[in-house]
PDB file of N, CA and C in Angstrom:
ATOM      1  N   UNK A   1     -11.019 -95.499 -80.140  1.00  0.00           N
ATOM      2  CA  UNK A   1     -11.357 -94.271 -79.431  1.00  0.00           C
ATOM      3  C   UNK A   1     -12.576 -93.610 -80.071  1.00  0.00           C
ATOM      4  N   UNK A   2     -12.506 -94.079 -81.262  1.00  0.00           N
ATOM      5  CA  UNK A   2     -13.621 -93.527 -81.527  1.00  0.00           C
ATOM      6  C   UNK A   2     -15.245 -93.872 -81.409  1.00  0.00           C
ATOM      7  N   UNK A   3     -15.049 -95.245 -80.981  1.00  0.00           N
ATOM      8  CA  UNK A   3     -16.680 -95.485 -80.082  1.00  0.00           C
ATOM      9  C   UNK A   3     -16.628 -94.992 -79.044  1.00  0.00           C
ATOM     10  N   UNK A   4     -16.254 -94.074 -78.202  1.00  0.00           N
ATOM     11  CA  UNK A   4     -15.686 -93.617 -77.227  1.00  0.00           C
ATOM     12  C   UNK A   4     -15.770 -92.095 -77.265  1.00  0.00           C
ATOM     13  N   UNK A   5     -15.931 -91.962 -78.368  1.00  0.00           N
ATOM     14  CA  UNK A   5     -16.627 -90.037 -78.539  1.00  0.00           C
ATOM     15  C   UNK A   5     -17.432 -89.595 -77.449  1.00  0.00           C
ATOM     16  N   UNK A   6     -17.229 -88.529 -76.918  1.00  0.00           N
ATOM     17  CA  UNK A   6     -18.110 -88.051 -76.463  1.00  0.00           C
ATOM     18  C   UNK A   6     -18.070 -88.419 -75.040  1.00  0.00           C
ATOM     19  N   UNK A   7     -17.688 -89.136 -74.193  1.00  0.00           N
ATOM     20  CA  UNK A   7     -17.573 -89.951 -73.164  1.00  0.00           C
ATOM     21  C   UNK A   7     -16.451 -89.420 -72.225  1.00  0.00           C
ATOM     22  N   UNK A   8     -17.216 -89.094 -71.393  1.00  0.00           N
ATOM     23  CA  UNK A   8     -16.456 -87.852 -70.189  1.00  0.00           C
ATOM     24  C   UNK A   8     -16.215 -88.915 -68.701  1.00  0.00           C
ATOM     25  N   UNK A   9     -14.950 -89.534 -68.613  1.00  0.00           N
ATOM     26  CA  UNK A   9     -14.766 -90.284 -67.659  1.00  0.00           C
ATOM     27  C   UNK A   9     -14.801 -89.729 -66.254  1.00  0.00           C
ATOM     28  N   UNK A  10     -14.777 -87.977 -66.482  1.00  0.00           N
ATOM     29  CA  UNK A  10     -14.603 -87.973 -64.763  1.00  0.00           C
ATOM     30  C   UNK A  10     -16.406 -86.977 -64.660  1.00  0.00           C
ATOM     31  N   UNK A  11     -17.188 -87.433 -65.213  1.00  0.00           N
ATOM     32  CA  UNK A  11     -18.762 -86.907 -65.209  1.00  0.00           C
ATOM     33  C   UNK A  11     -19.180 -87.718 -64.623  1.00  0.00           C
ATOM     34  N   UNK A  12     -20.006 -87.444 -63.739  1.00  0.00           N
ATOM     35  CA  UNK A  12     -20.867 -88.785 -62.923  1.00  0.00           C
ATOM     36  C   UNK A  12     -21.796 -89.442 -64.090  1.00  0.00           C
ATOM     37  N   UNK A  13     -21.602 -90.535 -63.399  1.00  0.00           N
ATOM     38  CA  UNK A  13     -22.300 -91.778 -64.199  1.00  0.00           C
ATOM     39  C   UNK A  13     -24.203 -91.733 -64.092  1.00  0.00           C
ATOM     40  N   UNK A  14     -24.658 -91.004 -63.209  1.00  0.00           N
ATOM     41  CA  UNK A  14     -25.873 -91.130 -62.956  1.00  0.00           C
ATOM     42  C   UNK A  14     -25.796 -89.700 -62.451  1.00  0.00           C
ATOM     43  N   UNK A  15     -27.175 -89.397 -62.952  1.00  0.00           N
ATOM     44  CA  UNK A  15     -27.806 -87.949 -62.907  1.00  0.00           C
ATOM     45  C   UNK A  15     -27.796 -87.657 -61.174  1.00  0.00           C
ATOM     46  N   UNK A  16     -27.044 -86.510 -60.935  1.00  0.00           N
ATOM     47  CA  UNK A  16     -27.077 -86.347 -59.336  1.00  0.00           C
ATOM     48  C   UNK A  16     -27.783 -85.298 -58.923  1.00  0.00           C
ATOM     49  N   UNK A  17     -29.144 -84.776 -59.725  1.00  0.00           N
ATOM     50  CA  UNK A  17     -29.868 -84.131 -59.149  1.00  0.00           C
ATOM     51  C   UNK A  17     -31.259 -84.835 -59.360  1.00  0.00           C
ATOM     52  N   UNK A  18     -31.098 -86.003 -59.042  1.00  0.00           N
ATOM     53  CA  UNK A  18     -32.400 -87.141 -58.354  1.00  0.00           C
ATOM     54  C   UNK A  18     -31.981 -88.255 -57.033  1.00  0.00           C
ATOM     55  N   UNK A  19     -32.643 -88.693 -56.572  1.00  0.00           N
ATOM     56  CA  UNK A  19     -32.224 -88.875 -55.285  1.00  0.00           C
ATOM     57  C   UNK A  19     -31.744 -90.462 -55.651  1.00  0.00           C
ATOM     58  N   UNK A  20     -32.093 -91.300 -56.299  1.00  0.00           N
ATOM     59  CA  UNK A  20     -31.652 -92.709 -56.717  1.00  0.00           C
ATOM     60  C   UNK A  20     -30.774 -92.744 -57.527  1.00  0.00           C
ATOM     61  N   UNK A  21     -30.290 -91.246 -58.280  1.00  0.00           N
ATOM     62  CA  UNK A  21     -28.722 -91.257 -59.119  1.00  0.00           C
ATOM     63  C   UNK A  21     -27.796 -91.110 -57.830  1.00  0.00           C
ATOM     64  N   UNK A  22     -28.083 -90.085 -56.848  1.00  0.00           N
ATOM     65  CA  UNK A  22     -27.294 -89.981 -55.617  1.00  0.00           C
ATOM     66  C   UNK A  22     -27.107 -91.074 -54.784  1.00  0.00           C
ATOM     67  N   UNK A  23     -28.046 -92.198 -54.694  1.00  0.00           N
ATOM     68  CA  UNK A  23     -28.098 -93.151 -54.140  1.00  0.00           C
ATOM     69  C   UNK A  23     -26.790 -93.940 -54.724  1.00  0.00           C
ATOM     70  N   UNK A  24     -27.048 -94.622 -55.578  1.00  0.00           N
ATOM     71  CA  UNK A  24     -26.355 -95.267 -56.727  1.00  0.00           C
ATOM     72  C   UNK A  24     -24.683 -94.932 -57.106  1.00  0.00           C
ATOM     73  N   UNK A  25     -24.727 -93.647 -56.856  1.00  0.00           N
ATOM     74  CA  UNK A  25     -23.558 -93.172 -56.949  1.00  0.00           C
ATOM     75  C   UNK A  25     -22.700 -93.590 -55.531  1.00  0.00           C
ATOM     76  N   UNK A  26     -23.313 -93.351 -54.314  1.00  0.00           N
ATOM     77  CA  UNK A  26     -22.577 -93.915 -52.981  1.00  0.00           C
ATOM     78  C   UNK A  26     -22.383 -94.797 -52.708  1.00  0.00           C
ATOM     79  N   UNK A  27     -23.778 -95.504 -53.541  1.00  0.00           N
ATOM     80  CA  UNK A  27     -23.304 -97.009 -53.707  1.00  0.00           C
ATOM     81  C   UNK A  27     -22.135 -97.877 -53.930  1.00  0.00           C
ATOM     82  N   UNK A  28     -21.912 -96.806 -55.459  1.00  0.00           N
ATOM     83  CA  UNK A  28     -20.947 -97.533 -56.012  1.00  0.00           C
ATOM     84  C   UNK A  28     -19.304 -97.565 -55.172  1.00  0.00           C
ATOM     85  N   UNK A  29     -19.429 -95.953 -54.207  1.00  0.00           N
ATOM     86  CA  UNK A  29     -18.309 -95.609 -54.130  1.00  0.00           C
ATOM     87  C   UNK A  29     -17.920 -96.026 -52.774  1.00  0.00           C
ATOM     88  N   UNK A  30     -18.934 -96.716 -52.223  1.00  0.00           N
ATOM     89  CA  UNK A  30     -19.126 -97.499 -50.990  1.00  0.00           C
ATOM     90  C   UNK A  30     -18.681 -98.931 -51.160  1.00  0.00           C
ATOM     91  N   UNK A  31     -18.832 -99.448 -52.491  1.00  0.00           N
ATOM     92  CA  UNK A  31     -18.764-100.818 -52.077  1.00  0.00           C
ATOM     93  C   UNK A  31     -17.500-101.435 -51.679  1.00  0.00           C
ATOM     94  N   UNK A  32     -17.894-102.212 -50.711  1.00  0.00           N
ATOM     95  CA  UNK A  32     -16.569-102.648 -49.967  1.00  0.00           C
ATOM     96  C   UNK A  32     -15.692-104.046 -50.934  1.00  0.00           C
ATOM     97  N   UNK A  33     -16.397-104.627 -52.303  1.00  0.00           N
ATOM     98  CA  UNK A  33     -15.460-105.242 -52.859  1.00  0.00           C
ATOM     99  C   UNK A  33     -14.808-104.557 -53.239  1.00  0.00           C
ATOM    100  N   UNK A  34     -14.198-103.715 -53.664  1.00  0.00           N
ATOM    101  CA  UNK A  34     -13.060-103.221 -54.185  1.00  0.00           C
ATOM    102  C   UNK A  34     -12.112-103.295 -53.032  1.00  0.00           C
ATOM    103  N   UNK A  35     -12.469-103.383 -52.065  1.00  0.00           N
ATOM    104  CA  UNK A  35     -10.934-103.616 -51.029  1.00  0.00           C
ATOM    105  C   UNK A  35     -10.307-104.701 -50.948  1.00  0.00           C
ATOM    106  N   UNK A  36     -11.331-105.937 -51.766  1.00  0.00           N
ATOM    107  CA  UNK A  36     -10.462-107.061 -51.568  1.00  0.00           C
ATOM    108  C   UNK A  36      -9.751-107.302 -52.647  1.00  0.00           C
ATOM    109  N   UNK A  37      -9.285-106.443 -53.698  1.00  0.00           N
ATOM    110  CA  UNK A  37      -8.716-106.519 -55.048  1.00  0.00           C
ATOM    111  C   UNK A  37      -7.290-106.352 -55.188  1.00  0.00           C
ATOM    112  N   UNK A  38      -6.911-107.018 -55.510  1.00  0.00           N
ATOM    113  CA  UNK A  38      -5.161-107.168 -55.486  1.00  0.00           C
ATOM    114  C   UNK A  38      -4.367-105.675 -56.485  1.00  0.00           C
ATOM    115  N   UNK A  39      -3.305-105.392 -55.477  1.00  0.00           N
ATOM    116  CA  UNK A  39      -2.346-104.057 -56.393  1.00  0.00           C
ATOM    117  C   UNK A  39      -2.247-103.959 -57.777  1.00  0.00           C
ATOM    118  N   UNK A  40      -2.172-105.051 -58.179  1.00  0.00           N
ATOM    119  CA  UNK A  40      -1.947-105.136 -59.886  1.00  0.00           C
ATOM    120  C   UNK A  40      -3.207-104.862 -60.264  1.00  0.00           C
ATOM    121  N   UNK A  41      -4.149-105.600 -60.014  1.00  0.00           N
ATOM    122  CA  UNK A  41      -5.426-104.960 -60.709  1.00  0.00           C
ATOM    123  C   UNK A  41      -6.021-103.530 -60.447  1.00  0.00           C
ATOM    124  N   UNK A  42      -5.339-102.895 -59.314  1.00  0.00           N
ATOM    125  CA  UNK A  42      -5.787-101.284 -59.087  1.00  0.00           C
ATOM    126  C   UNK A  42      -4.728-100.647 -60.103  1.00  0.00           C
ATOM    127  N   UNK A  43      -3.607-100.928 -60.306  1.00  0.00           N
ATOM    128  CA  UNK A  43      -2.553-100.192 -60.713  1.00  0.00           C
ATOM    129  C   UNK A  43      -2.941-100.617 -62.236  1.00  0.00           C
ATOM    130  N   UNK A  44      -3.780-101.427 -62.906  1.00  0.00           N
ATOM    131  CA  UNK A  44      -4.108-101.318 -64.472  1.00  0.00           C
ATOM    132  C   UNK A  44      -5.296-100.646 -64.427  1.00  0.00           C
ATOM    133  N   UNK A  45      -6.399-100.340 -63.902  1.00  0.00           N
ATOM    134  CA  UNK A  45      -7.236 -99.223 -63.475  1.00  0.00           C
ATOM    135  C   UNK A  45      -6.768 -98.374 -63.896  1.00  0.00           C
ATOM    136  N   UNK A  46      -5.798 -97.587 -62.818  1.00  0.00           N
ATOM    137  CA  UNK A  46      -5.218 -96.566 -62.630  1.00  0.00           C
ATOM    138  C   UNK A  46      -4.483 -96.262 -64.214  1.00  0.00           C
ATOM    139  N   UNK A  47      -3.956 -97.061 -64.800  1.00  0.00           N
ATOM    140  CA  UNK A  47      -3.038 -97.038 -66.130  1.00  0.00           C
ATOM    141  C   UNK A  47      -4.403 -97.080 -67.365  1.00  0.00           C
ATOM    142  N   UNK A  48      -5.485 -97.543 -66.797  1.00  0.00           N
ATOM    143  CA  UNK A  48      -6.454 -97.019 -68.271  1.00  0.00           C
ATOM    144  C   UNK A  48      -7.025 -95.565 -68.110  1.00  0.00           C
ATOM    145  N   UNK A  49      -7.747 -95.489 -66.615  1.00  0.00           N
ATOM    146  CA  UNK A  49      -8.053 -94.375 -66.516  1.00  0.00           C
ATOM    147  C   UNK A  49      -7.082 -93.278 -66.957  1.00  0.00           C
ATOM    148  N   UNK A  50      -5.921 -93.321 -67.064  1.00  0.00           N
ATOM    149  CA  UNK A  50      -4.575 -92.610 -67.322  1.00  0.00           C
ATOM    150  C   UNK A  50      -4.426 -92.229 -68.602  1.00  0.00           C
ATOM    151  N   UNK A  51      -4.349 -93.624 -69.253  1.00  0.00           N
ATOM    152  CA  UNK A  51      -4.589 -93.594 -70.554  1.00  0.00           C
ATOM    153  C   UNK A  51      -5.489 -92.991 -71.535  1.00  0.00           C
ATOM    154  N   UNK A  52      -6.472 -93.140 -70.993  1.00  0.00           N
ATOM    155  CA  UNK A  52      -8.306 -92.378 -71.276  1.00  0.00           C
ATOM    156  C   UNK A  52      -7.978 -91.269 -71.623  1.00  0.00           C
ATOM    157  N   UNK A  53      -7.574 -90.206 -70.437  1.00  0.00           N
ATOM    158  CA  UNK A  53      -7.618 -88.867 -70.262  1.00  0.00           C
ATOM    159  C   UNK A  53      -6.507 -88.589 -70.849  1.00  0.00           C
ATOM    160  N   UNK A  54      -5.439 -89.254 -71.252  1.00  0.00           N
ATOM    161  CA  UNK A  54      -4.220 -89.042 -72.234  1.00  0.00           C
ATOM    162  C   UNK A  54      -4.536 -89.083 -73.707  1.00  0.00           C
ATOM    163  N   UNK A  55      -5.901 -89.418 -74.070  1.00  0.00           N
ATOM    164  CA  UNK A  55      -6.475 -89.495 -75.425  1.00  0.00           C
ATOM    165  C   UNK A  55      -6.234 -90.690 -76.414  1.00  0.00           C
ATOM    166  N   UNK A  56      -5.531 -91.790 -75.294  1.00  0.00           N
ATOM    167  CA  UNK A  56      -5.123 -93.306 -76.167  1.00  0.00           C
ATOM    168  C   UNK A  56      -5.868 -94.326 -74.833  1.00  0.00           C
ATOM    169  N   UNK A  57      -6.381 -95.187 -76.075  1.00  0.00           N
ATOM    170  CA  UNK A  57      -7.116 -96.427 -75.124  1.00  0.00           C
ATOM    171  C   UNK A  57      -7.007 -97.558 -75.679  1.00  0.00           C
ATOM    172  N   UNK A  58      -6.421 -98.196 -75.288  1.00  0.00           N
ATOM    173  CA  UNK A  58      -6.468-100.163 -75.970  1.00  0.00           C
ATOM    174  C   UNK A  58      -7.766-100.054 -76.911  1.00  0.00           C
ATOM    175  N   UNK A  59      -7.597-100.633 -77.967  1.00  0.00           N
ATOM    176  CA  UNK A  59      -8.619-100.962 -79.147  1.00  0.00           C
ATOM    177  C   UNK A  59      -9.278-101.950 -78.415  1.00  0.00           C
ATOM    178  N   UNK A  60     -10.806-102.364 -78.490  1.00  0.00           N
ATOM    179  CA  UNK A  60     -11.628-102.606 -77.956  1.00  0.00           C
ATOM    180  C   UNK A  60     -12.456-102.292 -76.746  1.00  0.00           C
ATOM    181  N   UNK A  61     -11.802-101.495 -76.285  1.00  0.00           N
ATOM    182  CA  UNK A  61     -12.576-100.696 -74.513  1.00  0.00           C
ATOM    183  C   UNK A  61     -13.652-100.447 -75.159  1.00  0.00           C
ATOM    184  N   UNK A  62     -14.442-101.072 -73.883  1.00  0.00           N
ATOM    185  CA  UNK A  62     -15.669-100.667 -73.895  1.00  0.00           C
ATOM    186  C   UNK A  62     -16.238 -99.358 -72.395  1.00  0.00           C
ATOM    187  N   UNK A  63     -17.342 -98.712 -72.649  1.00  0.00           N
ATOM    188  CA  UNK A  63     -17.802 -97.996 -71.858  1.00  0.00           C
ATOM    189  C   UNK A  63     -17.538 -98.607 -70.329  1.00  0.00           C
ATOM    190  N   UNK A  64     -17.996 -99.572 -70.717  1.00  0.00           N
ATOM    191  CA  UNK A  64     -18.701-100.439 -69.159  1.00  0.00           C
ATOM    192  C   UNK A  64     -17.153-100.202 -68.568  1.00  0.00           C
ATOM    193  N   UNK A  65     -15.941-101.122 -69.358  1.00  0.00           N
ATOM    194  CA  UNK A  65     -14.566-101.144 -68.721  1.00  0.00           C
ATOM    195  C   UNK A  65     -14.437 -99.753 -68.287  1.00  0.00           C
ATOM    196  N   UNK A  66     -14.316 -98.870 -68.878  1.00  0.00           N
ATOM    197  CA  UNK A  66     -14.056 -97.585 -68.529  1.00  0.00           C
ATOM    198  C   UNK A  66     -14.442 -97.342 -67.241  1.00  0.00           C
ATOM    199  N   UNK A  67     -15.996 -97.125 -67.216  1.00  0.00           N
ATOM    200  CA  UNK A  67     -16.630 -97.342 -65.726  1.00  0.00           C
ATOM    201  C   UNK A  67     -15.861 -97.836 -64.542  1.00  0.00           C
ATOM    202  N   UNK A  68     -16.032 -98.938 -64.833  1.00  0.00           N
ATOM    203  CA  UNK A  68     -15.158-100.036 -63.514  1.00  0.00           C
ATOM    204  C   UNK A  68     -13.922 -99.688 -63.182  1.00  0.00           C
ATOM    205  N   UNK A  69     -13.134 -99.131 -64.267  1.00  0.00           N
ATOM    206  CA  UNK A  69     -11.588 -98.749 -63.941  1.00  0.00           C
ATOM    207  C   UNK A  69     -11.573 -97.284 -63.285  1.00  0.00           C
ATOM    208  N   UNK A  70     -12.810 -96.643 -63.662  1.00  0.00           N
ATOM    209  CA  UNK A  70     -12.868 -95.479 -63.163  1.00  0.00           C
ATOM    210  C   UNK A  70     -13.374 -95.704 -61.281  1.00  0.00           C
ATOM    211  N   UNK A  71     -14.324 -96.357 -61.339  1.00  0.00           N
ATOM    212  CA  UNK A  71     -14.397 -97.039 -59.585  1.00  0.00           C
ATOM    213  C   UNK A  71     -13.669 -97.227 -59.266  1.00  0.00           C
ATOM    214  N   UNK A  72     -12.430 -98.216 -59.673  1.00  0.00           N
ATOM    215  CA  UNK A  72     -11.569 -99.002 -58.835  1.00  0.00           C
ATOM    216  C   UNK A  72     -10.480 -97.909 -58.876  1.00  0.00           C
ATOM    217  N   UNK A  73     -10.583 -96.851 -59.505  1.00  0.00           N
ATOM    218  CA  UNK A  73      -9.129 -95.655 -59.218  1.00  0.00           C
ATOM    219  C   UNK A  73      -9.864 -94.899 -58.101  1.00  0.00           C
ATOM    220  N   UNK A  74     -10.867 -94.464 -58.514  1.00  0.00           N
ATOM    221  CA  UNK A  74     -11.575 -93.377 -57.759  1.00  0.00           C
ATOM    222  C   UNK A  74     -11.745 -94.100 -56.106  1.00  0.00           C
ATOM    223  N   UNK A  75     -11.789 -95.244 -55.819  1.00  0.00           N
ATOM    224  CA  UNK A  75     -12.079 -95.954 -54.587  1.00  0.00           C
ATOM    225  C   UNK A  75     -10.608 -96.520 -53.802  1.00  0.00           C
ATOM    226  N   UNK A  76      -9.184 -96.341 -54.711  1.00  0.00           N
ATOM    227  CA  UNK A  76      -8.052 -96.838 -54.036  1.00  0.00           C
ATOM    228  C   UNK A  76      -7.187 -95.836 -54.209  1.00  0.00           C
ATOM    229  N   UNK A  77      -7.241 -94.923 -54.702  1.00  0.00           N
ATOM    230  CA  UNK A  77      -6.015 -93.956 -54.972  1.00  0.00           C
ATOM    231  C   UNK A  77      -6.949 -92.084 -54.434  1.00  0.00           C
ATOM    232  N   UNK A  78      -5.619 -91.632 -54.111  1.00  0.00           N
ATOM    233  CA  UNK A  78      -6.122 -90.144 -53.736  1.00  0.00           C
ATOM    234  C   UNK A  78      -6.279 -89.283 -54.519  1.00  0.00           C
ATOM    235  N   UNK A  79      -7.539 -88.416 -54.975  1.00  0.00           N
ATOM    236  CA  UNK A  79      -7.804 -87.676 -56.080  1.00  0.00           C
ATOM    237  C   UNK A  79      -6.747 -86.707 -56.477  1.00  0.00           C
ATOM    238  N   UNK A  80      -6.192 -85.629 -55.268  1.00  0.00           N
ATOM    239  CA  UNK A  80      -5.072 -85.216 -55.425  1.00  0.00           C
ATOM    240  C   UNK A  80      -3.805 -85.670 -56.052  1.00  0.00           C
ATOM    241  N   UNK A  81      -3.481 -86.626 -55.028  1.00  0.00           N
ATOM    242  CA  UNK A  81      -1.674 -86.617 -55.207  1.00  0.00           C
ATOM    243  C   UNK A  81      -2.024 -87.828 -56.465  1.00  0.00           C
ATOM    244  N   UNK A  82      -2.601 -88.865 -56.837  1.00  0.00           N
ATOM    245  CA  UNK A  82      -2.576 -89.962 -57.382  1.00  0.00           C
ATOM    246  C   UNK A  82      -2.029 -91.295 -56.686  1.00  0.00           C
ATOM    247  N   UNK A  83      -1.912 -91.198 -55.556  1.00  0.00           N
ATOM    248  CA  UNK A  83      -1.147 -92.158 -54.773  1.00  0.00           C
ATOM    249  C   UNK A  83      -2.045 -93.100 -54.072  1.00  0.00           C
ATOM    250  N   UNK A  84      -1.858 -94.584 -54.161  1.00  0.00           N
ATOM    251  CA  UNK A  84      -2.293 -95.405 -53.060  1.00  0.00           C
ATOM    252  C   UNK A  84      -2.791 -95.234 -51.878  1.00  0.00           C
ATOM    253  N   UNK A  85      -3.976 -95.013 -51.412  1.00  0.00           N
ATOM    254  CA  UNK A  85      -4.631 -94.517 -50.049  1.00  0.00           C
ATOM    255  C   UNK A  85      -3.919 -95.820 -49.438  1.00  0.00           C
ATOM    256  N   UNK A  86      -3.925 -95.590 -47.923  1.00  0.00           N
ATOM    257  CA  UNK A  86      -3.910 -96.927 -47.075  1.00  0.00           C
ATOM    258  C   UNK A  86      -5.212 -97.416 -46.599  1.00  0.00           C
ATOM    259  N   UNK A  87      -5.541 -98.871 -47.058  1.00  0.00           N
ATOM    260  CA  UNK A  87      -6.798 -99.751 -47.205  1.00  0.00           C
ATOM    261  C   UNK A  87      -7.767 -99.003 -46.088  1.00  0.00           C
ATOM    262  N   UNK A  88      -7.494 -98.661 -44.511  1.00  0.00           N
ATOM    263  CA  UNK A  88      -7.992 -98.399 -43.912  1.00  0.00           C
ATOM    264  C   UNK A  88      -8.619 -96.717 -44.011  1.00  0.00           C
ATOM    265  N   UNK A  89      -8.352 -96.106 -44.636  1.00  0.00           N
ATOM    266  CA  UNK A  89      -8.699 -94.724 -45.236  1.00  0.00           C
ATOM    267  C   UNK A  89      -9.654 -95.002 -46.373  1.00  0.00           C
ATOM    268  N   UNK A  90      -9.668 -95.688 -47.068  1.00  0.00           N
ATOM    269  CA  UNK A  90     -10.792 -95.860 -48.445  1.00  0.00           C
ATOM    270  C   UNK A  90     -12.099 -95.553 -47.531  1.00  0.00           C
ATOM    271  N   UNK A  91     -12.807 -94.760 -48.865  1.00  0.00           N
ATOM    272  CA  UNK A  91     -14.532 -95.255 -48.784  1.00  0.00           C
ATOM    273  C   UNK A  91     -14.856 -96.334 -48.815  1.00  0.00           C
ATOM    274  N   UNK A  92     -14.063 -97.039 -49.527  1.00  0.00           N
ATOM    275  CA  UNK A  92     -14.483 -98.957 -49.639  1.00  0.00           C
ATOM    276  C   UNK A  92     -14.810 -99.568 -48.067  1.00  0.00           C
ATOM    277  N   UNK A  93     -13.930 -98.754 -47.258  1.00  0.00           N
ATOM    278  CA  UNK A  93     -13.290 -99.715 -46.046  1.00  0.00           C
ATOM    279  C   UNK A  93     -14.348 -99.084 -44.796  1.00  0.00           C
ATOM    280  N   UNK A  94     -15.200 -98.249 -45.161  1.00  0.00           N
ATOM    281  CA  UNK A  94     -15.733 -97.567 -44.105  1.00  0.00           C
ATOM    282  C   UNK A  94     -16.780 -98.595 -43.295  1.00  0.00           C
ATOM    283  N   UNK A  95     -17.339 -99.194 -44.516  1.00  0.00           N
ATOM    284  CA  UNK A  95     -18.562-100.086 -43.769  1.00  0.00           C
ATOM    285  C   UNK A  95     -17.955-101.421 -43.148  1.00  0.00           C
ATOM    286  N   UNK A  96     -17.234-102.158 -43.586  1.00  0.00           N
ATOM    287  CA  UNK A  96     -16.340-103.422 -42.805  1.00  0.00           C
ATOM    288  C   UNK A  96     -15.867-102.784 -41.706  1.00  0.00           C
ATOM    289  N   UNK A  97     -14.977-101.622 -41.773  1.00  0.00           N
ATOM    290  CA  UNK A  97     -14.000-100.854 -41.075  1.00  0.00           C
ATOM    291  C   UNK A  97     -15.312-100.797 -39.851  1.00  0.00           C
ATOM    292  N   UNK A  98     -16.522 -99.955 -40.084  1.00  0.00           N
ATOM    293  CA  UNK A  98     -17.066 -99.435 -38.863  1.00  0.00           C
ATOM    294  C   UNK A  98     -17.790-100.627 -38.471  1.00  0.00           C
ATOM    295  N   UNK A  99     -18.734-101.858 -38.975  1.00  0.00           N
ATOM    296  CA  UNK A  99     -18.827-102.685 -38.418  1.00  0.00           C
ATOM    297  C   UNK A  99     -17.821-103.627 -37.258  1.00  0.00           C
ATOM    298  N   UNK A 100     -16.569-103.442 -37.783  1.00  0.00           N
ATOM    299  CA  UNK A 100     -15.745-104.262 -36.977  1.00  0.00           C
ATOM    300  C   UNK A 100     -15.386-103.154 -35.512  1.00  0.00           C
ATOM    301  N   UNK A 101     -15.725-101.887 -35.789  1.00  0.00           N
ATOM    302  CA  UNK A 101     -15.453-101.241 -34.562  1.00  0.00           C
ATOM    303  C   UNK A 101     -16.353-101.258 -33.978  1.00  0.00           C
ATOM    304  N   UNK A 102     -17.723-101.275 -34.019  1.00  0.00           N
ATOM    305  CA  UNK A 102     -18.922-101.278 -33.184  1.00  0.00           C
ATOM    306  C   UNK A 102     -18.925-102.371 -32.934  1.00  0.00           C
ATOM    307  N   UNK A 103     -18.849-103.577 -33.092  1.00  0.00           N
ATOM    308  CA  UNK A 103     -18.813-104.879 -32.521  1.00  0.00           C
ATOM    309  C   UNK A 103     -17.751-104.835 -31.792  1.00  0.00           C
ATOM    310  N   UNK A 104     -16.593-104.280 -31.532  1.00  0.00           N
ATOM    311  CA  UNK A 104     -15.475-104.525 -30.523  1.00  0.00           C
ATOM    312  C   UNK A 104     -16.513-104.073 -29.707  1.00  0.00           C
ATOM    313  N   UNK A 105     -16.864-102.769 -29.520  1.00  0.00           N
ATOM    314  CA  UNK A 105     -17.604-101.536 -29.027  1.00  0.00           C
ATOM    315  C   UNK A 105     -18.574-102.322 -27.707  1.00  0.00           C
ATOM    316  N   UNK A 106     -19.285-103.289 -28.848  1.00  0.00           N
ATOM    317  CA  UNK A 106     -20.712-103.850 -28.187  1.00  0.00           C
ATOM    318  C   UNK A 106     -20.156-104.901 -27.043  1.00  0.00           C
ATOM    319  N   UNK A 107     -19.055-105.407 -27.719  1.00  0.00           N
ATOM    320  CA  UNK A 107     -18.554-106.613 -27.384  1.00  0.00           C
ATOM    321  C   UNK A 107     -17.902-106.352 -25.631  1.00  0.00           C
ATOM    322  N   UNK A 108     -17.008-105.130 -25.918  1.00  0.00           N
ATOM    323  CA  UNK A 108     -16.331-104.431 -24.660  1.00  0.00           C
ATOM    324  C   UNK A 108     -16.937-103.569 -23.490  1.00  0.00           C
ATOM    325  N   UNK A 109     -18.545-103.266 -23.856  1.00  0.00           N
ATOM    326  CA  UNK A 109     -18.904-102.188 -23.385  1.00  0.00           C
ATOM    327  C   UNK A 109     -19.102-102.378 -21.687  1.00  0.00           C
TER     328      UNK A 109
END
């Protein structure tokens, strides 16, 4: 924990008063791999990010892990309650999700 000083997991990762930290940031919270990631691997996410902010972290975490576990909570679970979104509600799911509706769309019109 202690390479880990200083390190504010729920601070944005990139400066959001420039327009390519804002970019970057939607990016991340857009990307649609995280929807194809199996329960167990969201639910150990969810158990570091947990852990983090509980002030204990597996010996060896690195920043980067932190990061990623912090995406993959922040992109499958609800900020509020802490609970499992349903796949079709994620930010992950918006761009597959709306491609596949505009192609019915085009397809039916």
């Amino acid at each position: 924990m202690e390479a880990l000083k200083g390190f504010d997991i729920d601070a944005p990762r990139w400066d959001q008063s420039t327009f390519m930290g804002r970019l970057k940031h939607f990016f991340n919270i857009t990307d649609c791999r995280t929807v194809l990631l199996p329960d167990s691997r969201l639910d150990e996410a969810k158990a570091l990010v947990e852990s983090f902010r509980a002030g204990s972290v597996p010996p060896g975490t690195t920043e980067e892990q932190l990061h990623y576990a912090k995406k993959l909570y922040d992109s499958a679970f609800h900020p509020d309650t802490g609970d499992r979104m349903n796949l079709i509600g994620r930010m992950s799911f918006q761009v597959p999700g709306g491609m596949a509706i505009t192609g019915f769309m085009l397809q039916f019109y």
